[in-house]
N, C-alpha and C. Protein backbone atom coordinates (compact mmCIF):
# COMPACT_ATOMS: atom_id res chain seq x y z
N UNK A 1 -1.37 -26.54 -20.23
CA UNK A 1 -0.76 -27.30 -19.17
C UNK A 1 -0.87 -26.51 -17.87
N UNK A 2 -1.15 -26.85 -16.60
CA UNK A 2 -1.02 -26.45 -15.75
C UNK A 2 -0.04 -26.77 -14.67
N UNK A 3 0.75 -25.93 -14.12
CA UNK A 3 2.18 -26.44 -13.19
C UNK A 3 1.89 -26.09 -11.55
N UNK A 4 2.43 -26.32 -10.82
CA UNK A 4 2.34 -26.21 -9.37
C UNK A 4 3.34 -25.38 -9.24
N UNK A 5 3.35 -24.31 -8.86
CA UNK A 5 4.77 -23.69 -8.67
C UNK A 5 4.83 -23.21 -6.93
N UNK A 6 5.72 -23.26 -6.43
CA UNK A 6 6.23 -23.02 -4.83
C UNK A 6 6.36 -21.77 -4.81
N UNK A 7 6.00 -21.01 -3.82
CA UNK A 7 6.47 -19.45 -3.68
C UNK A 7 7.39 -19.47 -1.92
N UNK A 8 8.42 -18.87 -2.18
CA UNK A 8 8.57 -18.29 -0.95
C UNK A 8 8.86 -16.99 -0.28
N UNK A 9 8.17 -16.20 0.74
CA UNK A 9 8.22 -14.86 0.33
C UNK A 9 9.26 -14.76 1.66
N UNK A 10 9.74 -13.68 1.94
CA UNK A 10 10.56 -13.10 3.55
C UNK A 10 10.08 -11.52 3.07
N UNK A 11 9.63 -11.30 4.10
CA UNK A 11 9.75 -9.65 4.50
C UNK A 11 10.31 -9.70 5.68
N UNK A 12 10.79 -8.05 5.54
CA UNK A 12 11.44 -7.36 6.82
C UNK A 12 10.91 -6.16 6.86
N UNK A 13 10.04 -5.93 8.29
CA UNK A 13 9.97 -4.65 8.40
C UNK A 13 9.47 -4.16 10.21
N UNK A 14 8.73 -3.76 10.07
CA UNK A 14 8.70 -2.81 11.63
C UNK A 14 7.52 -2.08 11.92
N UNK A 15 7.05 -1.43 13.26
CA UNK A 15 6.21 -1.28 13.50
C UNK A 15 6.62 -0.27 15.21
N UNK A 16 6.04 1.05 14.76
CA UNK A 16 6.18 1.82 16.21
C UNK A 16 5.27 1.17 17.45
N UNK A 17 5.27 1.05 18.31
CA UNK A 17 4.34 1.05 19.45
C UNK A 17 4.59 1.31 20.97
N UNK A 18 3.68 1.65 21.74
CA UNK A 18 4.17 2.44 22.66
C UNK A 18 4.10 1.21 23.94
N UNK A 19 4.74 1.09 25.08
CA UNK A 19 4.97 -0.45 25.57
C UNK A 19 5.54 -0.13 26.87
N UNK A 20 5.16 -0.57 27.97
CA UNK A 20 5.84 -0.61 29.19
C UNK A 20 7.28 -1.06 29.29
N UNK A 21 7.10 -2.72 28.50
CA UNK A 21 8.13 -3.66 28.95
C UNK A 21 8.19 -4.33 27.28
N UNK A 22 9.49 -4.87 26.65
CA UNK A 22 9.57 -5.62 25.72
C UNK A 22 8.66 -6.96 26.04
N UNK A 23 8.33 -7.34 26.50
CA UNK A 23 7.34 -8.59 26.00
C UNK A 23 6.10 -7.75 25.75
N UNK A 24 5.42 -6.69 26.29
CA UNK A 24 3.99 -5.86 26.03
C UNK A 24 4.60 -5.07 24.56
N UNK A 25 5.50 -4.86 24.27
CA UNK A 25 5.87 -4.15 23.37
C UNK A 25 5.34 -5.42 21.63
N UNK A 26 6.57 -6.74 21.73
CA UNK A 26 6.16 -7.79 20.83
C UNK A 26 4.51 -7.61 20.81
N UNK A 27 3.99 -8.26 22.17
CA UNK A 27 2.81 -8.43 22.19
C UNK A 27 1.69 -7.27 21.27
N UNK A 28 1.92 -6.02 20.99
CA UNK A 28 1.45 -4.85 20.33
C UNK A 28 1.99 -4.73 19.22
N UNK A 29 3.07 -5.11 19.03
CA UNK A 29 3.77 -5.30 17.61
C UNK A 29 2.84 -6.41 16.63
N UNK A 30 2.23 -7.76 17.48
CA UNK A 30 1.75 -8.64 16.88
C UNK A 30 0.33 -8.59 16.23
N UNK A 31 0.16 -7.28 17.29
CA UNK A 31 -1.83 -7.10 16.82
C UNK A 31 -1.87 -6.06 16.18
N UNK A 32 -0.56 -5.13 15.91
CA UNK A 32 -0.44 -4.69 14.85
C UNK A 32 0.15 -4.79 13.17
N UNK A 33 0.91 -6.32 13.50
CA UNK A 33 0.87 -6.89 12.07
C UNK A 33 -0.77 -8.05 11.40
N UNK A 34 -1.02 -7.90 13.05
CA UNK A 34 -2.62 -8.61 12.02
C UNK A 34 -3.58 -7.55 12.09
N UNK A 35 -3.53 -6.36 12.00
CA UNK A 35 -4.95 -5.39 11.54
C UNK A 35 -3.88 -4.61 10.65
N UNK A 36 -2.85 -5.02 10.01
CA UNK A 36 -1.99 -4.80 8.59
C UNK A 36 -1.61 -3.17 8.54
N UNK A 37 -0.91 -3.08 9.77
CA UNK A 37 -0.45 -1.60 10.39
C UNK A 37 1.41 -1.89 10.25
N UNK A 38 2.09 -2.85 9.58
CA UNK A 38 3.39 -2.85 9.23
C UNK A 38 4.27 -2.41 7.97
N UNK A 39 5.11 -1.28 8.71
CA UNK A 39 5.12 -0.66 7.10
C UNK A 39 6.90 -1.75 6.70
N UNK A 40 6.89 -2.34 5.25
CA UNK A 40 7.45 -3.35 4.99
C UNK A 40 8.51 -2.63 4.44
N UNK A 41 10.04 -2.92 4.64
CA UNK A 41 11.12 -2.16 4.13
C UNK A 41 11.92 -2.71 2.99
N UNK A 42 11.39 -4.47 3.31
CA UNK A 42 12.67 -5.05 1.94
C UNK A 42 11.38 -6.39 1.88
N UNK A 43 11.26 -6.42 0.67
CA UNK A 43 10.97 -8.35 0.64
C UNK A 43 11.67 -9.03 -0.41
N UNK A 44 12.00 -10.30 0.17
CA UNK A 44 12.51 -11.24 -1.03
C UNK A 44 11.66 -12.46 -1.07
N UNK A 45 11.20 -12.63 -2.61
CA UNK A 45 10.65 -13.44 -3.48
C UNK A 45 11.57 -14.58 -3.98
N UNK A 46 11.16 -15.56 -3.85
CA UNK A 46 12.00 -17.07 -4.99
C UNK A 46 10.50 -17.99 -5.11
N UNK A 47 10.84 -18.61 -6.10
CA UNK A 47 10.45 -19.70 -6.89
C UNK A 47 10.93 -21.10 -6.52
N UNK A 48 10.99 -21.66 -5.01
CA UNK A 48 12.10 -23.09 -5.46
C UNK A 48 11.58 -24.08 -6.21
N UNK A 49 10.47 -24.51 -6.58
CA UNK A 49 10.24 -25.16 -7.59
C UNK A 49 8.77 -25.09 -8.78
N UNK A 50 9.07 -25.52 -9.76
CA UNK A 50 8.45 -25.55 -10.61
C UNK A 50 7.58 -26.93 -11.37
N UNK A 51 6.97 -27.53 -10.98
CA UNK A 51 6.32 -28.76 -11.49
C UNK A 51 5.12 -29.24 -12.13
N UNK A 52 5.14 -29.61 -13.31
CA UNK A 52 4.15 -29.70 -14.38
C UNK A 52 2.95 -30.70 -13.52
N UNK A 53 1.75 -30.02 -13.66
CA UNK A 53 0.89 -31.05 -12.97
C UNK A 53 0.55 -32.32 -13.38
N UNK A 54 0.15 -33.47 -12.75
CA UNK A 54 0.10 -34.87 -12.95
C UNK A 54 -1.44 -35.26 -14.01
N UNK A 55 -1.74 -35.24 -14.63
CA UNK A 55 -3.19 -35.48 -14.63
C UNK A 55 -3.39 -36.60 -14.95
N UNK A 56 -2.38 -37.50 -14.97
CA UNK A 56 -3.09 -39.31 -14.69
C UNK A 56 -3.51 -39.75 -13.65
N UNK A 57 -3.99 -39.85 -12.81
CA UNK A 57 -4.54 -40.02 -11.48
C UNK A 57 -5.19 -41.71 -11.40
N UNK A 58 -4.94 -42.11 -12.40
CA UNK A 58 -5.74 -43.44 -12.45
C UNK A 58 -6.64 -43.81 -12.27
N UNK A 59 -7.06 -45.11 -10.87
CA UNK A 59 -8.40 -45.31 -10.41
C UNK A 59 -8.85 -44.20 -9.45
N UNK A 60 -8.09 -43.03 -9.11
CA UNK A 60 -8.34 -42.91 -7.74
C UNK A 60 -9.27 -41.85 -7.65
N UNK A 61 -10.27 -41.12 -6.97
CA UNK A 61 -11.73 -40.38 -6.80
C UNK A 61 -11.76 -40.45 -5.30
């Protein structure tokens, strides 16, 4: 059987950078969570649902 299951993740974490002004600061914070330079302190994981997949599909293609 195959099921669909939902994930939902939250992290919390942080990132040094050096910044004139808080908006240049975010702004360096952001291009350092996308070249994966954030070191992560807590995450929480859940499951909200769980659902057996459909495989009657009828006429449809």
């Amino acid at each position: 059987m195959k099921y669909l299951v939902s994930i939902k993740e939250i992290n919390y974490g942080g990132v040094e950078v050096e910044a004139a002004n808080p908006q240049e600061a975010q702004e360096k914070a952001e291009q350092e969570y996308y070249n994966g330079n954030v070191f992560w302190k807590d995450t929480d994981i859940s499951y909200p649902s769980v659902k057996k997949e459909n495989r009657d599909r009828g006429d449809a293609r």
